[in-house]
Protein backbone atom coordinates (compact mmCIF):
# COMPACT_ATOMS: atom_id res chain seq x y z
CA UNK A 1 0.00 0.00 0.00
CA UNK A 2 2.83 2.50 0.22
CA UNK A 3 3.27 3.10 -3.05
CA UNK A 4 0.10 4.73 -3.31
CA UNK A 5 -0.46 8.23 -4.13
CA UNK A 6 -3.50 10.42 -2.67
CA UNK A 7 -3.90 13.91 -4.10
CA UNK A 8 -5.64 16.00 -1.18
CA UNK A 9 -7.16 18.77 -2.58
CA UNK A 10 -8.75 20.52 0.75
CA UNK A 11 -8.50 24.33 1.83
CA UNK A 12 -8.48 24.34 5.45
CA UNK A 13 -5.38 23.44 6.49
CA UNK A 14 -6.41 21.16 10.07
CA UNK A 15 -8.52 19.17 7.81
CA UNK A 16 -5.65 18.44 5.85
CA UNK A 17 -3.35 17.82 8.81
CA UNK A 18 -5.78 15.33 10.38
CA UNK A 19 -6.24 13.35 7.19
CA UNK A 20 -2.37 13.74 6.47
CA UNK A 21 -1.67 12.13 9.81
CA UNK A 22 -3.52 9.24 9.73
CA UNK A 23 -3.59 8.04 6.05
CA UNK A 24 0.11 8.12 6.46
CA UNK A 25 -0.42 6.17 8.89
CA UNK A 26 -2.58 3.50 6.20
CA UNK A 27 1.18 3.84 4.79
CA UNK A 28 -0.25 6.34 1.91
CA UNK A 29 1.55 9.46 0.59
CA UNK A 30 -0.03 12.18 0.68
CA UNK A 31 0.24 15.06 -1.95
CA UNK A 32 -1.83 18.60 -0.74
CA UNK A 33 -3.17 21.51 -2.30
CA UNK A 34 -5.67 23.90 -0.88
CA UNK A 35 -7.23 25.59 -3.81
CA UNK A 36 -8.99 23.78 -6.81
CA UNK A 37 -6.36 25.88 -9.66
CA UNK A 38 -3.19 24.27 -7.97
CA UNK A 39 -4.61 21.01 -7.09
CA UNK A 40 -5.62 20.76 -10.88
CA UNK A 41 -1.61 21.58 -12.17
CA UNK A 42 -0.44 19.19 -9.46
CA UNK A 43 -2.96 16.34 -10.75
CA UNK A 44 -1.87 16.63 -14.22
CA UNK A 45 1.64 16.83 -13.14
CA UNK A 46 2.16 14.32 -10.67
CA UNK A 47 -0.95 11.68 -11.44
CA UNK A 48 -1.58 10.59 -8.27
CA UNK A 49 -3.36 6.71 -7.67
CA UNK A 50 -6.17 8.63 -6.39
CA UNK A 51 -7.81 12.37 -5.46
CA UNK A 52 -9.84 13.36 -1.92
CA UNK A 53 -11.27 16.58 -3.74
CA UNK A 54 -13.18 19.07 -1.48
CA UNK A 55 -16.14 20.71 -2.85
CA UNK A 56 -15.87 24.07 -2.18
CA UNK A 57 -12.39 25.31 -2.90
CA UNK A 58 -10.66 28.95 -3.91
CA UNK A 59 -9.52 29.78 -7.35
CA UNK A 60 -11.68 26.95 -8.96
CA UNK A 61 -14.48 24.72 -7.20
CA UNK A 62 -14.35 20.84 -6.97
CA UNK A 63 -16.93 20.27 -9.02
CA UNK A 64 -15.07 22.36 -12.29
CA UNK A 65 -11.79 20.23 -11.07
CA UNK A 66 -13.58 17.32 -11.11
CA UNK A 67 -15.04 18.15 -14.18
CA UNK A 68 -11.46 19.10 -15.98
CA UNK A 69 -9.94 16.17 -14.39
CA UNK A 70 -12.25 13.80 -16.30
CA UNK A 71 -11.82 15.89 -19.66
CA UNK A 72 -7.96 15.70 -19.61
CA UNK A 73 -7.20 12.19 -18.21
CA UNK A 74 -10.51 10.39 -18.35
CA UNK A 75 -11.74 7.89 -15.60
CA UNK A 76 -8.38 6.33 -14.46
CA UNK A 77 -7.74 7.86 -11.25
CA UNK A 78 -10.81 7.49 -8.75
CA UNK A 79 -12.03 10.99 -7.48
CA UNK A 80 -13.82 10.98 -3.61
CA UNK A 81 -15.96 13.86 -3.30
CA UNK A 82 -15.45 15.88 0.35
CA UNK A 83 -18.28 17.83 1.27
CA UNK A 84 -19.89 20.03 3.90
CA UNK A 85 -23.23 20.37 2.14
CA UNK A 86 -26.07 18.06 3.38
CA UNK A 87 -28.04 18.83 0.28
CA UNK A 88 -28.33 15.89 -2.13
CA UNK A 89 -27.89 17.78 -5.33
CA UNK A 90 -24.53 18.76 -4.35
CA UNK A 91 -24.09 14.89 -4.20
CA UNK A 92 -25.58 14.25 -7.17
CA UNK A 93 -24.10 16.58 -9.51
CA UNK A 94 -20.54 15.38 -8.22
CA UNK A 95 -20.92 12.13 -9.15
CA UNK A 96 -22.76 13.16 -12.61
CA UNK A 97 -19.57 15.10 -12.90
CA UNK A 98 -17.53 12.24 -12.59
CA UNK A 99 -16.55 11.43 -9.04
CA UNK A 100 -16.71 8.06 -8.27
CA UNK A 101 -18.35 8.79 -4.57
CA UNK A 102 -18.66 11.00 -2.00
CA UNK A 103 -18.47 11.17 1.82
CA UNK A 104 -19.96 14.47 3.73
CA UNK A 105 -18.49 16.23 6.54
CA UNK A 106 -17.47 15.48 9.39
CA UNK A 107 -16.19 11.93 8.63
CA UNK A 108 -14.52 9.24 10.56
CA UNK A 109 -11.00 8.56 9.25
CA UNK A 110 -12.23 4.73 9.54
CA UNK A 111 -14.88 5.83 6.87
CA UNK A 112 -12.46 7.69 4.71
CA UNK A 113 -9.83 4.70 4.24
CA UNK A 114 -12.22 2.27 3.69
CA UNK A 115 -14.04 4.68 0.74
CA UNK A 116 -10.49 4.72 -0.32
CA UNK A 117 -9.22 1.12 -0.10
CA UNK A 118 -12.70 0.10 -1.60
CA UNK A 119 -12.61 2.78 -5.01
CA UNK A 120 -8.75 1.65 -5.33
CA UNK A 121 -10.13 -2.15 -4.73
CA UNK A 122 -12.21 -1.73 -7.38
CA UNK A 123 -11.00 0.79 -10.28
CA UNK A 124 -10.45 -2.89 -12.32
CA UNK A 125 -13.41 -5.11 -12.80
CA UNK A 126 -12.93 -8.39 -10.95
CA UNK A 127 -14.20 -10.31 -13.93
CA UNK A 128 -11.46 -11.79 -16.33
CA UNK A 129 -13.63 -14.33 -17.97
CA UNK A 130 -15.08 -13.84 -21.80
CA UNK A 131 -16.75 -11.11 -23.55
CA UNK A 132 -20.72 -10.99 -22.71
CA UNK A 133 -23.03 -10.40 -25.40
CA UNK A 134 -26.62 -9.14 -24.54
CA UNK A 135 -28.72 -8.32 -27.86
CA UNK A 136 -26.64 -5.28 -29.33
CA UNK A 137 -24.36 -5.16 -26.10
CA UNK A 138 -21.05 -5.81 -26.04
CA UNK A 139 -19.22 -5.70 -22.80
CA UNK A 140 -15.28 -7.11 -22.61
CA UNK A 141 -14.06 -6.95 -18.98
CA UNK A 142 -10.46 -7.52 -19.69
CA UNK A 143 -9.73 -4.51 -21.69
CA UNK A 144 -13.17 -2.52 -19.76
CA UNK A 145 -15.40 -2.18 -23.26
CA UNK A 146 -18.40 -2.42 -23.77
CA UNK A 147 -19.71 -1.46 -27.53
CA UNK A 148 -23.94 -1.11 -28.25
CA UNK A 149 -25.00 -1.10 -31.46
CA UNK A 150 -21.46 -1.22 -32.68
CA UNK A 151 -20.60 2.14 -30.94
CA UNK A 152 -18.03 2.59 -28.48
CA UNK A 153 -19.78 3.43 -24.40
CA UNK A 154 -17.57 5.56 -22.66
CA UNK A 155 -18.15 4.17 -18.91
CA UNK A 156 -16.78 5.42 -16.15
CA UNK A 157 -14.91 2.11 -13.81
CA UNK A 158 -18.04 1.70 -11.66
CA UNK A 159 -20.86 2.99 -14.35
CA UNK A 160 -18.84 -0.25 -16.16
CA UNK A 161 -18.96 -2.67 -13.22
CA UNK A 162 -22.50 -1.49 -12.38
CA UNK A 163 -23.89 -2.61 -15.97
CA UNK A 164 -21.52 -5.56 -16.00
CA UNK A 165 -23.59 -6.97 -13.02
CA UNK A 166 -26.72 -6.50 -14.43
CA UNK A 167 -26.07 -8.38 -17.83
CA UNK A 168 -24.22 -10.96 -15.89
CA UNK A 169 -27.42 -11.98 -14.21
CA UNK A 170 -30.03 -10.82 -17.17
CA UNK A 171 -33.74 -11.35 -16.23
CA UNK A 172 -32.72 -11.07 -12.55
CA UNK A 173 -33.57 -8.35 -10.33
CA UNK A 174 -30.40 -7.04 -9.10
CA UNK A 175 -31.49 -4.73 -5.35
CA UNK A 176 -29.56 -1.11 -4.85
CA UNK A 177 -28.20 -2.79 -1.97
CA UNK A 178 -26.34 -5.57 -3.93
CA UNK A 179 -25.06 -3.55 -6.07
CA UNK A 180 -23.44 -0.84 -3.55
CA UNK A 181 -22.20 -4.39 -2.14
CA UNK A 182 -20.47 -5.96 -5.40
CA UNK A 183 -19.63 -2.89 -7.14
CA UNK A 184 -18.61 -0.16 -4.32
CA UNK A 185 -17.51 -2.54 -2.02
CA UNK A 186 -18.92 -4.59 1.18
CA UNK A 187 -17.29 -1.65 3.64
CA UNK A 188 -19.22 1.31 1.41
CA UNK A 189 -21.04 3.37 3.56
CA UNK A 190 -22.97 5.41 0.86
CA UNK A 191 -27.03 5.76 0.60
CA UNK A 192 -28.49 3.58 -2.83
CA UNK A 193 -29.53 6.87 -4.23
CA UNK A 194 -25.75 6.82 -5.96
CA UNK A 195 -26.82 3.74 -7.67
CA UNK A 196 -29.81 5.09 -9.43
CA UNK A 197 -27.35 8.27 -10.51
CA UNK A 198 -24.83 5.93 -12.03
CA UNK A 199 -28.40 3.88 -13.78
CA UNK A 200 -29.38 7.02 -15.52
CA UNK A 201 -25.98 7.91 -16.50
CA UNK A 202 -25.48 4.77 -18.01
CA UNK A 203 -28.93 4.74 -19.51
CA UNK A 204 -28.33 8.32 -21.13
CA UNK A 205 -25.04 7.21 -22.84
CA UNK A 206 -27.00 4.11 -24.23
CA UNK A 207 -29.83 5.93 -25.23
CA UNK A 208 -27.86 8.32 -27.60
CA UNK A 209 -26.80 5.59 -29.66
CA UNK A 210 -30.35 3.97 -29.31
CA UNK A 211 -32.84 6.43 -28.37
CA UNK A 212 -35.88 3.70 -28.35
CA UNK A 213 -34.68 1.14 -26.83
CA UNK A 214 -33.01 1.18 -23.05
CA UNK A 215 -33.21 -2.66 -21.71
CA UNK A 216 -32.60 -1.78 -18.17
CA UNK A 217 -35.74 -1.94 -16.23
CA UNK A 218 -36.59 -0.41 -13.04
CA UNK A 219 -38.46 -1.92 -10.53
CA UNK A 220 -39.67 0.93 -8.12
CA UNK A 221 -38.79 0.62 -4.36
CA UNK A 222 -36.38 -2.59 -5.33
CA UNK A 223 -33.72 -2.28 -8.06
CA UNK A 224 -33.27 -2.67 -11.54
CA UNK A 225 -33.00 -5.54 -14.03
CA UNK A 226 -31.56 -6.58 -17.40
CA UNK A 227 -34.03 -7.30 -19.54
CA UNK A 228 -33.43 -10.91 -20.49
């Protein structure tokens, strides 16, 4: 675990310190910044394993670093979204952004290294077995593609994982609780309203290609389903 690199991006400075402290102790080096313009040169710069990105930074707020991070190195590095805000559009727009979760203040450090040790744990699919094909879906787990109708999906890691598990198990209901289970991890402490964001981004990439036809089903209250 030591050679991993954690990009804290985090304007008050006995935030920092306290995280500093004990993630070092997780035997993590830690990289800081405290406004979003110099956080952004250092990511590009350094490419950390990983970014703890406050939301509301000087110079340039998370969610436009977030949002630049994405456009100029794509979904390689997972992004954890820190922020004081209660209100669940502020949530919601950070992961739509790109940010591959989010924890609110204040946090337990316990909570923070097992968001991180889970989004490291599972930037790569665990599935290395042979390409699935479901109707015009193509997913390839190996090398993280998935084509629909011939056209290239560009999935972020989990949106990837996320669909994986539903064509895996096609015609079976699939609860938001399993899936914040096999695709954030069994220590994720997020609500299952992160798992319907990451259902309608990956239904609004599919449905620009096929505007129609969307085969993932909702069941209301329970989860969602591939349509077998």
């Amino acid at each position: 675990m030591n050679s991993i690199r954690i990009l804290l991006i985090e304007d008050e400075k006995n935030i920092f310190e306290l995280i500093k402290y004990n993630l070092e102790k997780e035997g993590f080096k830690i990289t800081w910044a405290e406004d979003g313009k110099k956080g952004l040169e250092i990511f590009l710069k350094e490419k950390p394993d990983l970014v703890l990105l406050d939301l509301m930074l000087p110079e340039m707020d998370g969610m436009e670093v977030c949002r630049r991070m994405r456009a100029k190195t794509g979904f390689s590095v997972p992004i954890i979204m820190l922020t004081a805000r209660s209100d669940e559009i502020d949530k919601i727009l950070g992961l739509e952004m790109g940010a591959d979760d989010y924890i609110t203040k204040p946090f337990s450090i316990r909570e923070l290294t097992a968001r991180i040790k889970a989004s490291l744990r599972r930037l790569q699919p665990e599935e290395t077995g042979e390409k699935i094909s479901r109707g015009e879906l193509e997913l390839k787990p190996e090398e993280y593609s998935a084509t629909y109708y011939g056209h290239k999906l560009t999935l972020t890691p989990k949106e990837f994982s996320l669909l994986h598990l539903l064509c895996k198990y096609p015609g079976k209901v699939i609860t938001r609780e399993d899936a914040l289970q096999k695709v954030w991890g069994y220590d994720y402490y997020g609500d299952t309203r992160t798992v319907d964001v990451h259902i309608r981004q990956i239904r609004q990439k599919m449905e620009l290609v096929s505007p129609d036809n969307n085969p993932i089903e909702t069941l209301r209250g329970i989860g969602y389903r591939w349509r077998g």
